[in-house]
N, C-alpha and C. Protein backbone atom coordinates (compact mmCIF):
# COMPACT_ATOMS: atom_id res chain seq x y z
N UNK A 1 0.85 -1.18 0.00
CA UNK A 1 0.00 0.00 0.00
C UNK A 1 0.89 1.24 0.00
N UNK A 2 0.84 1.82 -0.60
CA UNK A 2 1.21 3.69 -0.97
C UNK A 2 1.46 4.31 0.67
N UNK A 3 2.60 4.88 0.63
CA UNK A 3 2.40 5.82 1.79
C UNK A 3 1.59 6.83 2.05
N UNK A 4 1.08 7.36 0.61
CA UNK A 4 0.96 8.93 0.20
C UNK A 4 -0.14 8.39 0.02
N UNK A 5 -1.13 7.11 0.99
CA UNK A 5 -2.65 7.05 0.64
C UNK A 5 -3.28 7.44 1.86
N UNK A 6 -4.35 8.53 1.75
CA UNK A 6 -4.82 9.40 2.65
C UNK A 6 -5.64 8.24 3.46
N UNK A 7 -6.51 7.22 2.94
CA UNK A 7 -7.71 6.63 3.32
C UNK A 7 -7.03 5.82 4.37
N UNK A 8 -7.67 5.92 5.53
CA UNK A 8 -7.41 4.89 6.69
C UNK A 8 -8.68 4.14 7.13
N UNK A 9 -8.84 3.57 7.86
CA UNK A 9 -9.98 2.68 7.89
C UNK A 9 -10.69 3.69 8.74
N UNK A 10 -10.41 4.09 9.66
CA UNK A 10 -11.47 4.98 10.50
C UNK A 10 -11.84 6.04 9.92
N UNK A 11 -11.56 6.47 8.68
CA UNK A 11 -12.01 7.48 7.53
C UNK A 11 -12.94 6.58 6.91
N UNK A 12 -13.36 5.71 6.52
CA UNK A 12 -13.80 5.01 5.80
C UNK A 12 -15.42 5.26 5.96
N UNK A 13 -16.10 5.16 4.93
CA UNK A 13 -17.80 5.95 5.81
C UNK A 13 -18.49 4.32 6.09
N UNK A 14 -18.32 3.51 5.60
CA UNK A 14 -19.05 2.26 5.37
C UNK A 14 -18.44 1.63 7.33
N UNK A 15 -17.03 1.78 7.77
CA UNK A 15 -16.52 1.21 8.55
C UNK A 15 -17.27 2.28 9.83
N UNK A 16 -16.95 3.61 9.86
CA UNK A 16 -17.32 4.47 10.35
C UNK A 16 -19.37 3.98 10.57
N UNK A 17 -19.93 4.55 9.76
CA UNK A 17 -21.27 3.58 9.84
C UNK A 17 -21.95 2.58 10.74
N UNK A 18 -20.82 1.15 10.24
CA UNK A 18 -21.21 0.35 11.18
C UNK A 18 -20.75 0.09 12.43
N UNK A 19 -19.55 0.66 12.48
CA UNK A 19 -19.29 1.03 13.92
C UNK A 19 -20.39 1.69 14.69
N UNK A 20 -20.77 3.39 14.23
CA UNK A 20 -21.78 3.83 15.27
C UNK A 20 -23.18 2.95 15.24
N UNK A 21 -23.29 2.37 14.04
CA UNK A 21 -24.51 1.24 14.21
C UNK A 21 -24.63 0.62 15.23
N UNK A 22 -23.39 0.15 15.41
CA UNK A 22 -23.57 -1.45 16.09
C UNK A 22 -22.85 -0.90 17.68
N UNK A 23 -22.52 0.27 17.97
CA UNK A 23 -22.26 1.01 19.08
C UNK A 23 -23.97 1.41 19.68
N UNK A 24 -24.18 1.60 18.76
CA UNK A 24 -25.73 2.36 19.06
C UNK A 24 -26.75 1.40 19.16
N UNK A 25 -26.92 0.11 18.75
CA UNK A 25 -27.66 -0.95 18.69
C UNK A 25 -27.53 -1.58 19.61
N UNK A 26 -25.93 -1.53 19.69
CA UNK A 26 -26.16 -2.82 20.95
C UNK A 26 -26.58 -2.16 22.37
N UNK A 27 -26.19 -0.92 22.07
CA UNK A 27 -26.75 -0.15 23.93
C UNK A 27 -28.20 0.02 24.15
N UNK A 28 -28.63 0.00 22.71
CA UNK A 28 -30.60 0.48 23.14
C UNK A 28 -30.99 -1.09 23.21
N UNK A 29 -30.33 -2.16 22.65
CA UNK A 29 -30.79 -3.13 22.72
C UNK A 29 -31.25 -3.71 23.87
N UNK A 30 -30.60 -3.68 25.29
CA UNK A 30 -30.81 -3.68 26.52
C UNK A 30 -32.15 -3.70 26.65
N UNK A 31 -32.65 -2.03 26.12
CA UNK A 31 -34.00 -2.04 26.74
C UNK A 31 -35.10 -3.27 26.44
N UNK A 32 -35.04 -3.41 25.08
CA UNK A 32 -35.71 -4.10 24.48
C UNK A 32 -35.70 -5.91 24.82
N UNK A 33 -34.07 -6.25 25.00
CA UNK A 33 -34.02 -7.54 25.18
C UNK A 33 -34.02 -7.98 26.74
N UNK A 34 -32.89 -7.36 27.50
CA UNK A 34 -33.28 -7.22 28.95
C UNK A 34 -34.47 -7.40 29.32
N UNK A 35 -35.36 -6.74 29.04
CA UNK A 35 -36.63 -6.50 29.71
C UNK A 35 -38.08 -7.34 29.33
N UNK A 36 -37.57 -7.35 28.07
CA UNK A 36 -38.33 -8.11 27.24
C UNK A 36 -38.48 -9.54 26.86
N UNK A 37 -36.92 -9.64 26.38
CA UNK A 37 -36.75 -11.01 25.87
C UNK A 37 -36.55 -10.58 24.26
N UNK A 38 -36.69 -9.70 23.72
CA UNK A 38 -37.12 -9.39 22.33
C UNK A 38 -35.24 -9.54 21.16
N UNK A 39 -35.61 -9.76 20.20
CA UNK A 39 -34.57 -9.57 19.30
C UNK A 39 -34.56 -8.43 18.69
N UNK A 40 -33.89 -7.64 17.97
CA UNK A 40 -33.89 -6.82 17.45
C UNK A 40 -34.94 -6.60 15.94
N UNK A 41 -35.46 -7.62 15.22
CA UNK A 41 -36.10 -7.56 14.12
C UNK A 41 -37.79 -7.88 14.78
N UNK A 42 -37.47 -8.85 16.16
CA UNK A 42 -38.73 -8.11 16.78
C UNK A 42 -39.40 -6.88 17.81
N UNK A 43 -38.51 -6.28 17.64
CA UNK A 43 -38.33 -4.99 18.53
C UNK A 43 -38.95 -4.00 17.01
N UNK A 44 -38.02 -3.88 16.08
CA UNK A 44 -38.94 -3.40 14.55
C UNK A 44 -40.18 -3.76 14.34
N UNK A 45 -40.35 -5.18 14.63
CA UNK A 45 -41.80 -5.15 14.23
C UNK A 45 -42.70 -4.92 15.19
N UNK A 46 -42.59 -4.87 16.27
CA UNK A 46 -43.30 -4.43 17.12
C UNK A 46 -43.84 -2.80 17.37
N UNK A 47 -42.72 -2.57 17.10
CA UNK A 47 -42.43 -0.48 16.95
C UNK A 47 -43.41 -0.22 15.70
N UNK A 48 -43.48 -1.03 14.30
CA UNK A 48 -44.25 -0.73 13.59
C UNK A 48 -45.91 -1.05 13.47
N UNK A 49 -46.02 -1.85 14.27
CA UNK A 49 -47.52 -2.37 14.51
C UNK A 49 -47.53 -1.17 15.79
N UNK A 50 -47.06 -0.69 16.84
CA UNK A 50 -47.38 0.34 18.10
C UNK A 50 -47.35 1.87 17.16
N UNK A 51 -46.78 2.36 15.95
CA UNK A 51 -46.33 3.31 15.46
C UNK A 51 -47.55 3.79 14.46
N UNK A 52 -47.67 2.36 13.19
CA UNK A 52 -48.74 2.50 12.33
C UNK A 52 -50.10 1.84 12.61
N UNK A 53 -50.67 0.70 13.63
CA UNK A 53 -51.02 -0.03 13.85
C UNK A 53 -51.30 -1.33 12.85
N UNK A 54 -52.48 -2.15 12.92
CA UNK A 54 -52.73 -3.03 12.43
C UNK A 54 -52.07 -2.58 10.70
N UNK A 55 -51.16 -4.15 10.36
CA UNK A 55 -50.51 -4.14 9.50
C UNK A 55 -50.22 -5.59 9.05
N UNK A 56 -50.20 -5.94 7.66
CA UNK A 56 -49.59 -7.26 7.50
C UNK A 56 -48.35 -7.31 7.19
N UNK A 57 -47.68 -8.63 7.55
CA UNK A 57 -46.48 -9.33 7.99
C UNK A 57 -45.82 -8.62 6.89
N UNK A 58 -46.64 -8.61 5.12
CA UNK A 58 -45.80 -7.61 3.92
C UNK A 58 -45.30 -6.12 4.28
N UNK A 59 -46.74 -6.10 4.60
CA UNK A 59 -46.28 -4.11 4.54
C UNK A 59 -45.41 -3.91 5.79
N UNK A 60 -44.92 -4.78 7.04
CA UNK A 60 -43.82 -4.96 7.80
C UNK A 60 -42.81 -4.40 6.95
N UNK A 61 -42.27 -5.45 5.92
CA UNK A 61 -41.25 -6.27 5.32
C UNK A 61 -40.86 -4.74 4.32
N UNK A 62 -41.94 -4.16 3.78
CA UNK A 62 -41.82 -3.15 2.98
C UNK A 62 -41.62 -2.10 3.60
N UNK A 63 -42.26 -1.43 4.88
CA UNK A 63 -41.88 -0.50 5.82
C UNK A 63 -40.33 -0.27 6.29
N UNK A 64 -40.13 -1.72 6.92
CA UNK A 64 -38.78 -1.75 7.51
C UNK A 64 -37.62 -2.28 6.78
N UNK A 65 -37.88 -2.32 5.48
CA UNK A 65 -37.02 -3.23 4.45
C UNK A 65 -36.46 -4.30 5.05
N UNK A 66 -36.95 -5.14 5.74
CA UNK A 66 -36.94 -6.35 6.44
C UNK A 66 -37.38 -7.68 5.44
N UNK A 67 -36.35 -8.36 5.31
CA UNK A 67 -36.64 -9.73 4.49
C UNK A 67 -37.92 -10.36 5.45
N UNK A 68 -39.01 -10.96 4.42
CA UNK A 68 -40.30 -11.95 4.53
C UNK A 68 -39.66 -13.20 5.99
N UNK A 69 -38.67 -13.57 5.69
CA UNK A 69 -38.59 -14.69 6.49
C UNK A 69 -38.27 -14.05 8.14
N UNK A 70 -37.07 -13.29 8.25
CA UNK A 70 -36.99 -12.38 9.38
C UNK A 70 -38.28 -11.93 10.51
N UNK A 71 -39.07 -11.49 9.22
CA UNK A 71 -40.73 -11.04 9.87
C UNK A 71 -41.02 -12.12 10.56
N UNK A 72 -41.48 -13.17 9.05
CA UNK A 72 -42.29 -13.86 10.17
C UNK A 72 -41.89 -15.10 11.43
N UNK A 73 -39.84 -15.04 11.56
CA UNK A 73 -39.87 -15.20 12.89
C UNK A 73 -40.20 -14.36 13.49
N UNK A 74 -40.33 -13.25 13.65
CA UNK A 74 -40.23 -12.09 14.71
C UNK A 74 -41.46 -12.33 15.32
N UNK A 75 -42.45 -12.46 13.70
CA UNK A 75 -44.07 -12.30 14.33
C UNK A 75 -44.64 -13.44 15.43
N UNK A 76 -44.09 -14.93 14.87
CA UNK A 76 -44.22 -16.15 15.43
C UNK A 76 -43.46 -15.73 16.98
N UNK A 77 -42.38 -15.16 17.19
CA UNK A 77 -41.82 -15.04 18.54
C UNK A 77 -42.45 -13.93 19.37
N UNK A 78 -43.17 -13.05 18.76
CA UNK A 78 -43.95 -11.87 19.43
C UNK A 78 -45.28 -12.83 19.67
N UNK A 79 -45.85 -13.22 18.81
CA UNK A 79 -47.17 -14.19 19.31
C UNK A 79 -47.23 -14.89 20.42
N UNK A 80 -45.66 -15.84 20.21
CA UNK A 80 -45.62 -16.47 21.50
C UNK A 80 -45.67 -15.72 22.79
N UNK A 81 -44.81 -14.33 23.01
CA UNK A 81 -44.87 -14.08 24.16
C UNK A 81 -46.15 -13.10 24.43
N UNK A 82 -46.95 -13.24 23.42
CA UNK A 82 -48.61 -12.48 23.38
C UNK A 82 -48.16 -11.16 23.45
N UNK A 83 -47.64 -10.60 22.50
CA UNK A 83 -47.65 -9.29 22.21
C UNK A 83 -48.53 -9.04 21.10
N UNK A 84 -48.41 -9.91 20.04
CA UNK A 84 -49.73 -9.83 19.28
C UNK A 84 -50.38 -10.89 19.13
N UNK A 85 -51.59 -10.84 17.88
CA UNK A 85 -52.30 -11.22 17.46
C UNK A 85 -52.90 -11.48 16.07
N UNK A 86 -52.87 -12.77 15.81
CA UNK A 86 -53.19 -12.83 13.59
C UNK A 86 -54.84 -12.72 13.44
N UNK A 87 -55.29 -12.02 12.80
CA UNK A 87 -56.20 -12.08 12.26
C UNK A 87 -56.47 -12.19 10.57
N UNK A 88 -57.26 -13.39 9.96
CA UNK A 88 -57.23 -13.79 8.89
C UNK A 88 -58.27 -11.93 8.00
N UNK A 89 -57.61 -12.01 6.58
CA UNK A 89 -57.78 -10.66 5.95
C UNK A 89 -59.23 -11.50 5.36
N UNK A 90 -60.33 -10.81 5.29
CA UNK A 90 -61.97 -11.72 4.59
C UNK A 90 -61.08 -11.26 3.37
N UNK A 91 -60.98 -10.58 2.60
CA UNK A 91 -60.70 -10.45 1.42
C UNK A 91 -59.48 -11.09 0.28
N UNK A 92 -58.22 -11.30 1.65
CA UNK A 92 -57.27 -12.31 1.13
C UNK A 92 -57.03 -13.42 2.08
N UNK A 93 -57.29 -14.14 1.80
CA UNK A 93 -57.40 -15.45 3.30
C UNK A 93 -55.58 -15.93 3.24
N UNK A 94 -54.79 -15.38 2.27
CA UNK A 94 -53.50 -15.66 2.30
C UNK A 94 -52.85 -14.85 3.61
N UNK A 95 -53.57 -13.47 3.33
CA UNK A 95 -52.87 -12.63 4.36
C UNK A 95 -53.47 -12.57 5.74
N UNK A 96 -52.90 -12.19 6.73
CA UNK A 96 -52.94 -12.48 8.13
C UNK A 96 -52.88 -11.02 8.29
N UNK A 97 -53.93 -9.88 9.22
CA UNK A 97 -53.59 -8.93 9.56
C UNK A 97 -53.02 -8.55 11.29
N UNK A 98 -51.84 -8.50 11.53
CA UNK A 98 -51.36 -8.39 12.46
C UNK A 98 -51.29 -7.02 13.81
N UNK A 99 -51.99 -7.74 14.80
CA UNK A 99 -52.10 -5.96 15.45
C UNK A 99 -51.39 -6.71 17.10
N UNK A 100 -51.59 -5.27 17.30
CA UNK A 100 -50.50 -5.80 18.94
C UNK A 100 -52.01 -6.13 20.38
N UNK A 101 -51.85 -7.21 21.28
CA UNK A 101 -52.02 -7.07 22.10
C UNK A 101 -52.21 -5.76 23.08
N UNK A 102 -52.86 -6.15 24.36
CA UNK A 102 -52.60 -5.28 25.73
C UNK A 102 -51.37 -5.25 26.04
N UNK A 103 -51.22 -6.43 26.34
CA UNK A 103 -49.64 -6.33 26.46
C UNK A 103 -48.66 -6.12 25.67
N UNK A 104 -48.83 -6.05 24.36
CA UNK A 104 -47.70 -5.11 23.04
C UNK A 104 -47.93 -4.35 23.51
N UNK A 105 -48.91 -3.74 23.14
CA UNK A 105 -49.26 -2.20 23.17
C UNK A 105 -48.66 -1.34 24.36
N UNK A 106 -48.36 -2.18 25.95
CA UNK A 106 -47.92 -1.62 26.59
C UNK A 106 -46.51 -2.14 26.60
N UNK A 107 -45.59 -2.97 26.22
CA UNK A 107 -44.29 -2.99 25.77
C UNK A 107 -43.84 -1.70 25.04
N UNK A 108 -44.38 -1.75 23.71
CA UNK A 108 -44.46 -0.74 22.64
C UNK A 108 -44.24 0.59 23.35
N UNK A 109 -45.37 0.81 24.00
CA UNK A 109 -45.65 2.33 24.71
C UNK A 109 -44.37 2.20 25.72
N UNK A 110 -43.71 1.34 26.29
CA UNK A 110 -42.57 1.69 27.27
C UNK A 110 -41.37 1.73 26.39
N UNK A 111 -41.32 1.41 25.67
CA UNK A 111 -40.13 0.67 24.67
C UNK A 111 -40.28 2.51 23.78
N UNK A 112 -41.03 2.67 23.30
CA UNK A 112 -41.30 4.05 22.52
C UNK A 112 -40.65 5.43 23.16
N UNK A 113 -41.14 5.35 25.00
CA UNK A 113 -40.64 6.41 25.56
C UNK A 113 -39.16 6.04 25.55
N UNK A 114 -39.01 4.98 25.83
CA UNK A 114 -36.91 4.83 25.89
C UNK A 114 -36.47 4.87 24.87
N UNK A 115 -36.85 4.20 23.67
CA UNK A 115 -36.37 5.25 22.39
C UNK A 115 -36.01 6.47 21.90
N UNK A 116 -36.91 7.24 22.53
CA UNK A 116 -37.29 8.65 22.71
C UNK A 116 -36.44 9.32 23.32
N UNK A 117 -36.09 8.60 24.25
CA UNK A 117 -34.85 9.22 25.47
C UNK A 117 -33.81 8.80 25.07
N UNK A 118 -33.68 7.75 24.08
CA UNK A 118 -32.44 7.17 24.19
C UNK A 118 -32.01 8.16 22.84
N UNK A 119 -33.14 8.55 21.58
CA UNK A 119 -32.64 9.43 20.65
C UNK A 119 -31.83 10.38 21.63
N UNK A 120 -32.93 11.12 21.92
CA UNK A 120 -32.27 12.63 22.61
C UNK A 120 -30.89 12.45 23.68
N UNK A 121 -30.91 11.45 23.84
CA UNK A 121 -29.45 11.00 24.32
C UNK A 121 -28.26 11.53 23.33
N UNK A 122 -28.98 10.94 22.15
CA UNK A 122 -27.39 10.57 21.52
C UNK A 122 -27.07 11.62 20.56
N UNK A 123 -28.24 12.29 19.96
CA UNK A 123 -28.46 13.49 19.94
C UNK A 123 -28.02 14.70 20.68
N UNK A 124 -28.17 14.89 21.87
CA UNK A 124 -27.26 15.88 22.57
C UNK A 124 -26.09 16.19 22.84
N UNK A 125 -25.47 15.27 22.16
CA UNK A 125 -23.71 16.03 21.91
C UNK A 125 -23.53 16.63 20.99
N UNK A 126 -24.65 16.78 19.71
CA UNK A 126 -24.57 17.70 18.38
C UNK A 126 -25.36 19.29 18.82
N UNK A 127 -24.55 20.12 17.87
CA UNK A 127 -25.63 21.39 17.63
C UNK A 127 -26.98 21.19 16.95
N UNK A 128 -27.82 22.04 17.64
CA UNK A 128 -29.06 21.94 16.44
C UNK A 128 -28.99 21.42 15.12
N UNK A 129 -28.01 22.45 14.46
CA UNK A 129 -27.80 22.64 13.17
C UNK A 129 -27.10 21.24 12.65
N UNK A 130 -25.87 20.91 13.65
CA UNK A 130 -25.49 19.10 13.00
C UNK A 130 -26.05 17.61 13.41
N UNK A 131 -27.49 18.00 14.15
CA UNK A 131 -28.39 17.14 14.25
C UNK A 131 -29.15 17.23 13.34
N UNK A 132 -29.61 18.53 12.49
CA UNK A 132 -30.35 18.26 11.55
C UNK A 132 -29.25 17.57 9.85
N UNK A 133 -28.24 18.17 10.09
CA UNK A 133 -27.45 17.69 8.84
C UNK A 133 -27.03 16.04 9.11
N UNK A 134 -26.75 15.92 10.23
CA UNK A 134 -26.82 13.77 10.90
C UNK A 134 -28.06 13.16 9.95
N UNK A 135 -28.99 13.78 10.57
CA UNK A 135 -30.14 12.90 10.44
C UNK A 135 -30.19 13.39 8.63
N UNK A 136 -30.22 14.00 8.11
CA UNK A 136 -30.34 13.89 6.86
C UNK A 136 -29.63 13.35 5.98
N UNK A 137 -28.66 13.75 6.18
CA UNK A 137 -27.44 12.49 5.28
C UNK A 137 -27.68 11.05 5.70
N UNK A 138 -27.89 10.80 7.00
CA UNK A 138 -28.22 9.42 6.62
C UNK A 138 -29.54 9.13 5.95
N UNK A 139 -30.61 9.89 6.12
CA UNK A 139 -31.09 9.36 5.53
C UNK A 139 -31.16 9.32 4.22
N UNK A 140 -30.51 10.55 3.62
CA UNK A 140 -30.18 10.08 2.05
C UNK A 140 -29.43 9.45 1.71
N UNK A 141 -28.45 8.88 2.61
CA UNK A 141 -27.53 7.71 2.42
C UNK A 141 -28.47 6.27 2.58
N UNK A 142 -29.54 6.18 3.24
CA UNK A 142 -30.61 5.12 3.23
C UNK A 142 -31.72 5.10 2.09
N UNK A 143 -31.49 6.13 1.19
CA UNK A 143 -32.88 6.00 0.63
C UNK A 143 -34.22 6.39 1.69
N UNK A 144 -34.31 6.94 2.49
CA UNK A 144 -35.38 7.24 3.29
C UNK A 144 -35.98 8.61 3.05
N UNK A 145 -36.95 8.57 2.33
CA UNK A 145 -37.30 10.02 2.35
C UNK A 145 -37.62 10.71 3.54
């Protein structure tokens, strides 16, 4: 390798990335698994049935760009611990419309406020101004409108 090559790995945006990803994932994860029992792809689907409500296992998969199979462990492991509930669609008997329990709903609702806190956590070491430029570059680095 070149001496005179600027790029080091901690410059790198892809390395950089998943570092704060997986810095940032694994600490909120706590709330969710600690307390819960939950995995992380069912912690997503749960947030999106408490967020948008009743939803099928697809429009999950399409929301959270979450692969079909992922879901429906998540959904099968949220059922089990009765966070939700399948209800067959009259119109497509293929699809299953999925909504949360009493008890989702109040996971969700505790899980939502520590999210909430845990943003503004991580958030408060930026200025206004490079919290709004954070959050936008990634998300145009995600495709997220």
């Amino acid at each position: 390798m070149p001496q005179n090559d600027p790029l080091q790995i901690q410059d790198f945006l892809p390395y950089l990335l998943n570092r704060a990803a997986e810095a940032t994932s694994l600490d909120f994860q706590k709330a969710y698994k600690d307390r819960y029992g939950m995995l992380r792809t069912e912690w997503r689907v749960l947030f999106h049935l408490g967020r948008y409500g009743d939803l099928t296992a697809k429009q999950i998969c399409t929301m959270a760009d979450l692969h079909k199979t992922k879901v429906s462990r998540a959904v099968a492991a949220l059922q089990d611990k009765r966070f939700l509930e399948r209800t067959e669609v009259p119109a497509d008997r293929r699809n299953e419309l999925l909504a949360l329990t009493k008890l989702g709903q109040s996971a969700f609702d505790h899980l939502h406020q520590e999210a909430t806190r845990y943003n503004e956590t991580l958030l408060a070491s930026f200025s206004p101004a490079d919290q709004e430029a954070l959050q936008r570059c990634l998300k145009q680095m995600a495709n997220i409108p």
